[in-house]
Protein backbone atom coordinates (compact mmCIF):
# COMPACT_ATOMS: atom_id res chain seq x y z
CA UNK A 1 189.73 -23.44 -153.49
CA UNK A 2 187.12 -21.69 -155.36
CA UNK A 3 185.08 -22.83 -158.70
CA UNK A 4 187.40 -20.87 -160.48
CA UNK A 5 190.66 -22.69 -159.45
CA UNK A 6 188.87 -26.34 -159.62
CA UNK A 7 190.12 -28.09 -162.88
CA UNK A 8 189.16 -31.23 -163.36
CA UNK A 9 192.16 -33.71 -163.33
CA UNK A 10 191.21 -36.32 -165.60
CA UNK A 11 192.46 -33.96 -168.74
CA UNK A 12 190.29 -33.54 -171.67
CA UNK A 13 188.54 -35.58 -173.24
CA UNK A 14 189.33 -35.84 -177.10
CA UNK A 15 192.71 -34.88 -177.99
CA UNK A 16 193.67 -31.40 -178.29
CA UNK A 17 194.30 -30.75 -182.24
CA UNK A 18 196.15 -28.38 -183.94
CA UNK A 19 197.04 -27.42 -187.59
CA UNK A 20 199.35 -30.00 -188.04
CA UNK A 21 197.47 -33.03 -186.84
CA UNK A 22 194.71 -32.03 -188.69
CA UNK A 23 193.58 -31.80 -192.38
CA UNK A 24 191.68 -29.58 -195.04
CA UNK A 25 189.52 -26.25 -193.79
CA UNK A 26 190.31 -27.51 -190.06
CA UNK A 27 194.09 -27.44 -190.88
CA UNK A 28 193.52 -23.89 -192.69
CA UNK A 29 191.23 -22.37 -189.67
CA UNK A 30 193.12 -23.49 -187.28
CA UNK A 31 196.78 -22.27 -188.88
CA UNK A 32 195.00 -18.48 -188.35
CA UNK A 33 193.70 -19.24 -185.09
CA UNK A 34 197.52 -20.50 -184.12
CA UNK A 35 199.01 -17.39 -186.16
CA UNK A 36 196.92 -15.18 -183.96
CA UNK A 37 197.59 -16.91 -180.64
CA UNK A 38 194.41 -17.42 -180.45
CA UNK A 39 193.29 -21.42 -180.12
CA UNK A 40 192.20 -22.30 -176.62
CA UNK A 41 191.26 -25.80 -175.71
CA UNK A 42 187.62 -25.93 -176.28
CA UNK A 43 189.12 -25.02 -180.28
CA UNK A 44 191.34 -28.00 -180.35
CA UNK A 45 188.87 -29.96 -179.10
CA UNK A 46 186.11 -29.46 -181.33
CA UNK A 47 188.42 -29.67 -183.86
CA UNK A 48 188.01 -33.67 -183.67
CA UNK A 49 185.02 -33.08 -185.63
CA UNK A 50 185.18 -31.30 -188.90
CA UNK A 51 181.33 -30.83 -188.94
CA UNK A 52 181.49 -29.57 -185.26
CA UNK A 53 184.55 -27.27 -185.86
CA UNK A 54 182.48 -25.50 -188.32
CA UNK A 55 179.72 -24.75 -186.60
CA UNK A 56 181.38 -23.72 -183.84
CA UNK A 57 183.92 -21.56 -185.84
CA UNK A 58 180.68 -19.92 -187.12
CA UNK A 59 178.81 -19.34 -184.44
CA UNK A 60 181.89 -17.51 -182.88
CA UNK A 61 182.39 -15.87 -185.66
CA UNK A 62 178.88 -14.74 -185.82
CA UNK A 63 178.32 -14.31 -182.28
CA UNK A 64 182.35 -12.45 -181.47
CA UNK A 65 182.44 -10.57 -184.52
CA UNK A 66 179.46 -10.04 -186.70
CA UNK A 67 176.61 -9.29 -183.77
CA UNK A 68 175.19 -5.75 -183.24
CA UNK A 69 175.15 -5.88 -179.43
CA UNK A 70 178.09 -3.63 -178.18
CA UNK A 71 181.16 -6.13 -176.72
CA UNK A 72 181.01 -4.83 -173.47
CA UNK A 73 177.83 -6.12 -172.77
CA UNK A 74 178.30 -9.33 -174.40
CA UNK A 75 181.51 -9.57 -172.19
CA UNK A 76 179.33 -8.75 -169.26
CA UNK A 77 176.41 -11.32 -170.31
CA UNK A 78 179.08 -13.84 -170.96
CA UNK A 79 180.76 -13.91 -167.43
CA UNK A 80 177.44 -13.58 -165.02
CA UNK A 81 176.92 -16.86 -167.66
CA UNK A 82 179.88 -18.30 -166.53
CA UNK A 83 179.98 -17.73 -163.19
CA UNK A 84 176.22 -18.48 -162.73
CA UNK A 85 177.15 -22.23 -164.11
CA UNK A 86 180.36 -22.39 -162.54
CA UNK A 87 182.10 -22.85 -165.57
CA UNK A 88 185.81 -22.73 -164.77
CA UNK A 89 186.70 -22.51 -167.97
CA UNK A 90 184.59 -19.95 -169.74
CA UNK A 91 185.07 -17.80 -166.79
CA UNK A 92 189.18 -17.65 -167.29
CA UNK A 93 188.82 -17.26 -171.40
CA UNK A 94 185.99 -14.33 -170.96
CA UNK A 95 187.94 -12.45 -168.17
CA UNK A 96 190.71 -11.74 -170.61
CA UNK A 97 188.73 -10.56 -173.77
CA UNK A 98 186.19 -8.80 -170.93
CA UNK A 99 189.27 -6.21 -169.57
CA UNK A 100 190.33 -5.91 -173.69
CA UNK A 101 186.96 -4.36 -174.26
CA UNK A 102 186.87 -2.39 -171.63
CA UNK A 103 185.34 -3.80 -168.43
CA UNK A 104 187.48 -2.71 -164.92
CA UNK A 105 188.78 -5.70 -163.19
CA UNK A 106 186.12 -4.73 -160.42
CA UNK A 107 183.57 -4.20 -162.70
CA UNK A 108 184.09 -8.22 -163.76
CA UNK A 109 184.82 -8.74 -160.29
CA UNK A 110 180.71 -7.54 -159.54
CA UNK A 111 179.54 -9.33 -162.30
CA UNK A 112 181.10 -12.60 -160.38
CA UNK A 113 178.76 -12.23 -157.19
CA UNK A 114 175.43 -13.65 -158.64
CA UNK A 115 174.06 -13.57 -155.56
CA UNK A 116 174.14 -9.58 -155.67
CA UNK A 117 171.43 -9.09 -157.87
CA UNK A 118 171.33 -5.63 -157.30
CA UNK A 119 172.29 -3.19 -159.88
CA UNK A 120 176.35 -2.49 -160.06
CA UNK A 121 177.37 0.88 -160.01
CA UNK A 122 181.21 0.30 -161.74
CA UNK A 123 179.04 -0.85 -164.80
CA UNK A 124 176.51 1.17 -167.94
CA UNK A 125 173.13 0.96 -167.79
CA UNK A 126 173.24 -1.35 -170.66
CA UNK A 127 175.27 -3.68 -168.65
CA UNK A 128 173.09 -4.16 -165.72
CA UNK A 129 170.40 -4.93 -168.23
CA UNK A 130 172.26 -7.42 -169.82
CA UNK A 131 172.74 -8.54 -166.10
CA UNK A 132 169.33 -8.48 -165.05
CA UNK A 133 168.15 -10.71 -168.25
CA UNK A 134 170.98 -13.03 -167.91
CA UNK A 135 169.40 -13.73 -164.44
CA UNK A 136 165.73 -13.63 -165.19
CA UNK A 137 166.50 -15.83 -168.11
CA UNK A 138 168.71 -18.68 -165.83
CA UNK A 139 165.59 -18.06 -162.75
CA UNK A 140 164.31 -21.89 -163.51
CA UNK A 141 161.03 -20.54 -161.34
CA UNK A 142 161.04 -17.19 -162.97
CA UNK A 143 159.29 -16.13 -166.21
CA UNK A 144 162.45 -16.15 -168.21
CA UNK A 145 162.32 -12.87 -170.34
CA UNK A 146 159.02 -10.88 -169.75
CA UNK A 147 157.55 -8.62 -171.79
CA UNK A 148 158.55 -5.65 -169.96
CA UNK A 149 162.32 -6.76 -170.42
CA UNK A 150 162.46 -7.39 -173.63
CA UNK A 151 160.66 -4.21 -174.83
CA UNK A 152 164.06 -2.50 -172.59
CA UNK A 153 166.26 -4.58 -174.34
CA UNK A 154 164.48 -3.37 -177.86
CA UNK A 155 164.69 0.22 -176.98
CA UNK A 156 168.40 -0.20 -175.62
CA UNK A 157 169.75 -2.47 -178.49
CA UNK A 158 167.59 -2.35 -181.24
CA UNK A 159 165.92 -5.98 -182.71
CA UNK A 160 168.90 -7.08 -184.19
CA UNK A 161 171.39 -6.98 -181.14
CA UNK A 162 168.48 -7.72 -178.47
CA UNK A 163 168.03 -11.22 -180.45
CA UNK A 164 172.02 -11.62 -180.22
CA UNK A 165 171.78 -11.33 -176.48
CA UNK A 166 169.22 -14.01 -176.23
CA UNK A 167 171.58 -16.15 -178.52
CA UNK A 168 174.69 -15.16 -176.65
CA UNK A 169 173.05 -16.49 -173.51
CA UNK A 170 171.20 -19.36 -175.06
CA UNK A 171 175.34 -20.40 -176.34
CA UNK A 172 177.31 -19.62 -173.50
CA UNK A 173 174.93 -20.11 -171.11
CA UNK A 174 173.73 -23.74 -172.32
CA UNK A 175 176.18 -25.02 -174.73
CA UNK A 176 179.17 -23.95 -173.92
CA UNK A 177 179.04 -24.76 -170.65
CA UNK A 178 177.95 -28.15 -171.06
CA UNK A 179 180.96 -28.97 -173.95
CA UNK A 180 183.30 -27.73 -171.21
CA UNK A 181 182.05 -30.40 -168.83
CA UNK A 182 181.45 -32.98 -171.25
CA UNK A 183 185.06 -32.38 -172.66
CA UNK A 184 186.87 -31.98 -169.49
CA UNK A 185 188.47 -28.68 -170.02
């Protein structure tokens, strides 16, 4: 079985909400989340917490629909995240919304092999950058993001989208991941 098949068999934590066990702007966000098909676990669970559901539902919105870097990167940035922490989960939610915006299923299938770490040809330029900070940045010996690399992520992206890189990988790279295990999913 590989990290991607492993579920964890206890179930989740919290209980999974939705609309109709829930109240107020929870009840409301999550009736157009349902509507759209579109409330996976991690959703439902933070949805215990009408403080937490906020946030979150920001930062996603923020971070999904409001950021300057181009999806396809994020997508790409997002799954090397995942599969760098073994996260199950975030792996099977991003592989979906990765092939919607564009990325080959062997393009996410090279993003998978963080051992590789050598540039992959089925992906942009802009891709194997995000690749190559998404590892320097997890290297706990490495020097995180040098200068060097984030003067190419400037001139590639701009100020605005290079900072949403370095907050897509500071959320799915750190806390999502660790919701995921502490909730179960």
């Amino acid at each position: 079985m590989t990290w991607v098949e492993e579920r964890d068999t206890r179930g989740p934590l919290l209980p999974l909400r939705g609309s109709k066990d829930t109240d107020g702007e929870v009840r409301r966000l999550l009736e157009k989340f349902e509507d759209r098909n579109n409330a996976p676990d991690i959703l439902r669970v933070v949805a215990n917490s009408e403080r937490g559901f906020q946030l979150w539902v920001r930062a996603i919105d923020a971070l999904m629909y409001r950021s300057e870097l181009p999806a396809p990167d994020r997508e790409a940035a997002v799954l090397r995240l995942a599969a760098s922490c073994r996260s199950r989960y975030e792996w099977v939610e991003h592989e979906q919304i990765a092939r919607t915006v564009g990325l080959s299923a062997e393009a996410i299938e090279a993003i998978a092999a963080v051992d590789d770490r050598t540039p992959i040809p089925l992906l942009t330029e802009s891709q194997n950058l995000v690749i190559t900070i998404v590892d320097s940045t997890l290297d706990a010996g490495g020097p995180g993001i040098d200068d060097e690399l984030w003067s190419r992520a400037r001139a590639t992206w701009g100020d605005s989208a290079a900072f949403d890189l370095l907050f897509c990988i500071g959320w799915w790279g750190g806390m999502v991941p660790l919701l995921i295990r502490m909730f179960r999913l």
